[in-house]
C-alpha atoms as a PDB file:
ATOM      1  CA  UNK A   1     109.816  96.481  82.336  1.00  0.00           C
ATOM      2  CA  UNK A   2     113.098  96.654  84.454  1.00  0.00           C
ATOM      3  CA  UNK A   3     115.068  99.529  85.237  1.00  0.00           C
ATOM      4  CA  UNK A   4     119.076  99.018  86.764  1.00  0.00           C
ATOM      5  CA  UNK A   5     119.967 100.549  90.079  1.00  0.00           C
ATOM      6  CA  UNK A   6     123.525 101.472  91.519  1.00  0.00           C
ATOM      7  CA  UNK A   7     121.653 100.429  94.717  1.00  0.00           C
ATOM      8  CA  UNK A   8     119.057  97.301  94.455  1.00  0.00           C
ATOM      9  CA  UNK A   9     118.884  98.003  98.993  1.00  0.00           C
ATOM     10  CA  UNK A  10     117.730 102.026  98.675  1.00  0.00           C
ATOM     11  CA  UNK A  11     115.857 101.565  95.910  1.00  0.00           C
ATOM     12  CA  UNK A  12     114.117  98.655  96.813  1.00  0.00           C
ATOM     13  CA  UNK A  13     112.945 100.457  99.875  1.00  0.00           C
ATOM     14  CA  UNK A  14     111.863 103.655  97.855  1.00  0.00           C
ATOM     15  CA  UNK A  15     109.510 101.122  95.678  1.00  0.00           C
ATOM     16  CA  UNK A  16     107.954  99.282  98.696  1.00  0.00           C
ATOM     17  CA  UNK A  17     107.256 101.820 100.172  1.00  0.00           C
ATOM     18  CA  UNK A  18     105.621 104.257  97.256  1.00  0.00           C
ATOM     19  CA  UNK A  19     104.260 101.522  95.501  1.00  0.00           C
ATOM     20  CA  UNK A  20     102.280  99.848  98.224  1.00  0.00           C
ATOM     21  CA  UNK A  21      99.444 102.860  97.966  1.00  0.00           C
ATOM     22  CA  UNK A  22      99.207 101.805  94.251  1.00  0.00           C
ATOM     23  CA  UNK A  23      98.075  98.353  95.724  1.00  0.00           C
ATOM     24  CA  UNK A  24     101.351  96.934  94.385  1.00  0.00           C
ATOM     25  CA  UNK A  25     104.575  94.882  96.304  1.00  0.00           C
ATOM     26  CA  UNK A  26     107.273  92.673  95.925  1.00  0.00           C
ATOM     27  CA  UNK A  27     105.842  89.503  94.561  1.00  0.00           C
ATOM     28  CA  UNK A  28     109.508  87.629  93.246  1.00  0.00           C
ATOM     29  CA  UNK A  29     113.282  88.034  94.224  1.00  0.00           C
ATOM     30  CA  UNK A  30     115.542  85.983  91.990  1.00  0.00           C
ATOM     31  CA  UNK A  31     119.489  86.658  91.497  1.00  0.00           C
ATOM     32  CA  UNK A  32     119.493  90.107  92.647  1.00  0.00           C
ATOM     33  CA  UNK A  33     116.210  91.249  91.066  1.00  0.00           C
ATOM     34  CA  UNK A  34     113.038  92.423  92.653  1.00  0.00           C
ATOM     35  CA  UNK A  35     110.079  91.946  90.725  1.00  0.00           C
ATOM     36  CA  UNK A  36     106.460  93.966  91.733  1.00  0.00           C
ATOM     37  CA  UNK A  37     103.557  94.159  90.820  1.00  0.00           C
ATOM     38  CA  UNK A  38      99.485  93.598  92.116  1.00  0.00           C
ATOM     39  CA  UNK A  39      99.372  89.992  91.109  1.00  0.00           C
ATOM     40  CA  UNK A  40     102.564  89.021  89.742  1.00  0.00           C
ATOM     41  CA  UNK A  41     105.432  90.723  88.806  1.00  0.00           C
ATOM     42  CA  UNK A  42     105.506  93.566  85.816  1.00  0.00           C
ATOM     43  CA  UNK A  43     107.972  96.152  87.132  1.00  0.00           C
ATOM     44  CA  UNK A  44     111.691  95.033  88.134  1.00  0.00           C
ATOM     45  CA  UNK A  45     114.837  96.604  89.619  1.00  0.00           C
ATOM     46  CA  UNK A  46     118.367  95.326  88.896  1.00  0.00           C
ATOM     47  CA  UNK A  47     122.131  95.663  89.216  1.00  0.00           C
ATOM     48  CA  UNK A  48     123.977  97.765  87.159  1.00  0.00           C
ATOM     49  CA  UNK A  49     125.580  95.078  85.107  1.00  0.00           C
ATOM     50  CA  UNK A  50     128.880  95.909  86.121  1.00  0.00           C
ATOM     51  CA  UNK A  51     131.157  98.814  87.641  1.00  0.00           C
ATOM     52  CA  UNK A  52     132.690  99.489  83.870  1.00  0.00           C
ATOM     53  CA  UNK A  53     128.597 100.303  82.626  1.00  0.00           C
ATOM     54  CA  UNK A  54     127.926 103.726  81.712  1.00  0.00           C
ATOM     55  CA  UNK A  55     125.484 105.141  83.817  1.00  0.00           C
ATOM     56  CA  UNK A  56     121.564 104.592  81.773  1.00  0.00           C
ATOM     57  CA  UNK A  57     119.856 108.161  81.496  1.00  0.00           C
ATOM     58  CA  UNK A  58     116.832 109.060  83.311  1.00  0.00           C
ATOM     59  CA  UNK A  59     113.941 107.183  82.658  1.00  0.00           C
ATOM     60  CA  UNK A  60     109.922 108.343  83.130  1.00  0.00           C
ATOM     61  CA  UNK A  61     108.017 105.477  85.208  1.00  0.00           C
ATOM     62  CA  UNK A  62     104.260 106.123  85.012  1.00  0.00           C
ATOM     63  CA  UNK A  63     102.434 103.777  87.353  1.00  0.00           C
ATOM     64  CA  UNK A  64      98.666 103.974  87.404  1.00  0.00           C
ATOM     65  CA  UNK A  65      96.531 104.422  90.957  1.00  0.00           C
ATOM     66  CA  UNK A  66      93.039 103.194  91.745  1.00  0.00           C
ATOM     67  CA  UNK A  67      91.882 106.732  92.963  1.00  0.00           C
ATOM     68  CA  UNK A  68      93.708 110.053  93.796  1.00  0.00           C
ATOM     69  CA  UNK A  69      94.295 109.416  97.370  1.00  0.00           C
ATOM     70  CA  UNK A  70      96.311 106.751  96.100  1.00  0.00           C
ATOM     71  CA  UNK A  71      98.261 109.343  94.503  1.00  0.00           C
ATOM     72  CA  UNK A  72      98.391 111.502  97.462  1.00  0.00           C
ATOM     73  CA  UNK A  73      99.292 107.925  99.571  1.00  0.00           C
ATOM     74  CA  UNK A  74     102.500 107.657  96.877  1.00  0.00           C
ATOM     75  CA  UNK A  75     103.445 111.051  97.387  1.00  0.00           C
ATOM     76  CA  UNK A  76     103.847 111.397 101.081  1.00  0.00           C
ATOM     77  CA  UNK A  77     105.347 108.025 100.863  1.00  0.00           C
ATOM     78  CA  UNK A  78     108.303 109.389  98.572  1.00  0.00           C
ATOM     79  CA  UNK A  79     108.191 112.131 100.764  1.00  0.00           C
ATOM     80  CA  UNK A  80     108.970 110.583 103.845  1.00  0.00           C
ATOM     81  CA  UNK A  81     111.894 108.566 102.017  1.00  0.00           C
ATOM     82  CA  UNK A  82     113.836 112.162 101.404  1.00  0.00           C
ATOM     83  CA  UNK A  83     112.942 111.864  97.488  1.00  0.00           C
ATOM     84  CA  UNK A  84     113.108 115.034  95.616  1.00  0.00           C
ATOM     85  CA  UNK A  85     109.350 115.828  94.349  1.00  0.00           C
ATOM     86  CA  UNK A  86     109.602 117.206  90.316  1.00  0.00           C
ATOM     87  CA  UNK A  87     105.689 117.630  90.838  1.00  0.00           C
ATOM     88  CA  UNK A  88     103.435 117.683  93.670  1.00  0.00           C
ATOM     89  CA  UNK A  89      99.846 116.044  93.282  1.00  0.00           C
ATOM     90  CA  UNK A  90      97.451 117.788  91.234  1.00  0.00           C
ATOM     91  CA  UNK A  91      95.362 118.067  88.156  1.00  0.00           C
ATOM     92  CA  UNK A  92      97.316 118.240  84.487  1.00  0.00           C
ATOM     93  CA  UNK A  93      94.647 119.847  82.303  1.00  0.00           C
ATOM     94  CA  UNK A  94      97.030 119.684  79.071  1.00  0.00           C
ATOM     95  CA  UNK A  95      96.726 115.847  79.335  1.00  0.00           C
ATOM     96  CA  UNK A  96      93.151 115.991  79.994  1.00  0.00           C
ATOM     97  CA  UNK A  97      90.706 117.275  82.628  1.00  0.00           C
ATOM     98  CA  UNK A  98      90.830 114.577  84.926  1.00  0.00           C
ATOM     99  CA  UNK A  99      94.489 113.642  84.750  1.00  0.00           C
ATOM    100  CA  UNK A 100      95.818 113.588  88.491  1.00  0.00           C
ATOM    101  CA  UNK A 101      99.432 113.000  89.007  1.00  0.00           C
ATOM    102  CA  UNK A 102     102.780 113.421  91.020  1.00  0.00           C
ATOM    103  CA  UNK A 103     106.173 113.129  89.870  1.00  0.00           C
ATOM    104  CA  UNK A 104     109.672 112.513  92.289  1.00  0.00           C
ATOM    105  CA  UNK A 105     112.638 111.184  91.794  1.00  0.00           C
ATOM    106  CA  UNK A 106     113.843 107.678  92.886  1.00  0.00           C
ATOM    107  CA  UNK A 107     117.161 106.801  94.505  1.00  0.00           C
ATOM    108  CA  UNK A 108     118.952 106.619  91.076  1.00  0.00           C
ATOM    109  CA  UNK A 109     117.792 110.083  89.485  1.00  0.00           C
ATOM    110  CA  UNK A 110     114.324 108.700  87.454  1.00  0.00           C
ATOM    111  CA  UNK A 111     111.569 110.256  87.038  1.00  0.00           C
ATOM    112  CA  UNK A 112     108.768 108.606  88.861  1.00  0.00           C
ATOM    113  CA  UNK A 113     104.547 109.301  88.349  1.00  0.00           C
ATOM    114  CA  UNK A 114     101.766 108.093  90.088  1.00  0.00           C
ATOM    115  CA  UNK A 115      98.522 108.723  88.267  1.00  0.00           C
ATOM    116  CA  UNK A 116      94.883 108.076  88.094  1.00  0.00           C
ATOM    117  CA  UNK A 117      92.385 109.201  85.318  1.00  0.00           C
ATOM    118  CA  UNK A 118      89.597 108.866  86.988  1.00  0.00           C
ATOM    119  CA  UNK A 119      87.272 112.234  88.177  1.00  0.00           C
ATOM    120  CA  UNK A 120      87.772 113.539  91.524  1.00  0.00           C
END
């Protein structure tokens, strides 16, 4: 999956640093494009293509954590980047009983989740 930025600099540093609780980093840079992921790349940033693109809508990023400190790890991490928290961490019983998530904003407006399914 890859999502397009207005700025491939702040939002690279909101996704190193939130995404390295989940275990994941930077693992390929190639014309302008970050790739991350655990072992190899599955997640990418971009460029807008160009300044005459519309901007894209939101979009909902769910990336899974090992454990809910994990979770917690992401959040504060967001946190400390200035990122607007939709959700802070906690148990979503209308997805299911052990459904433990956050949700904040990244640089360019999406709506980004950090969950684990595991019980506490």
């Amino acid at each position: 999956m890859e999502i397009q930025t207005a700025d491939v600099t702040a939002s690279a540093a909101f996704y190193d640093a939130v995404l390295a609780p989940l275990g994941a980093g930077r693992r390929i840079e190639h014309q302008g494009r970050i790739g991350y992921g655990v072992e190899r790349p599955e997640f990418w940033i971009g460029p807008v293509p160009g300044p005459t693109s519309p901007r894209a809508r939101e979009s909902h990023l769910a990336f899974t954590a090992p454990d809910r400190s994990a979770v917690d790890a992401f959040h504060q991490a967001a946190v400390a980047l200035g990122a607007e928290v939709l959700h802070a961490p906690k148990v979503w019983p209308q997805y299911h009983d052990t459904y433990y998530a956050v949700f904040v904003r990244d640089p360019d407006g999406n709506n980004v989740e950090a969950v684990c399914e595991r019980p506490a």
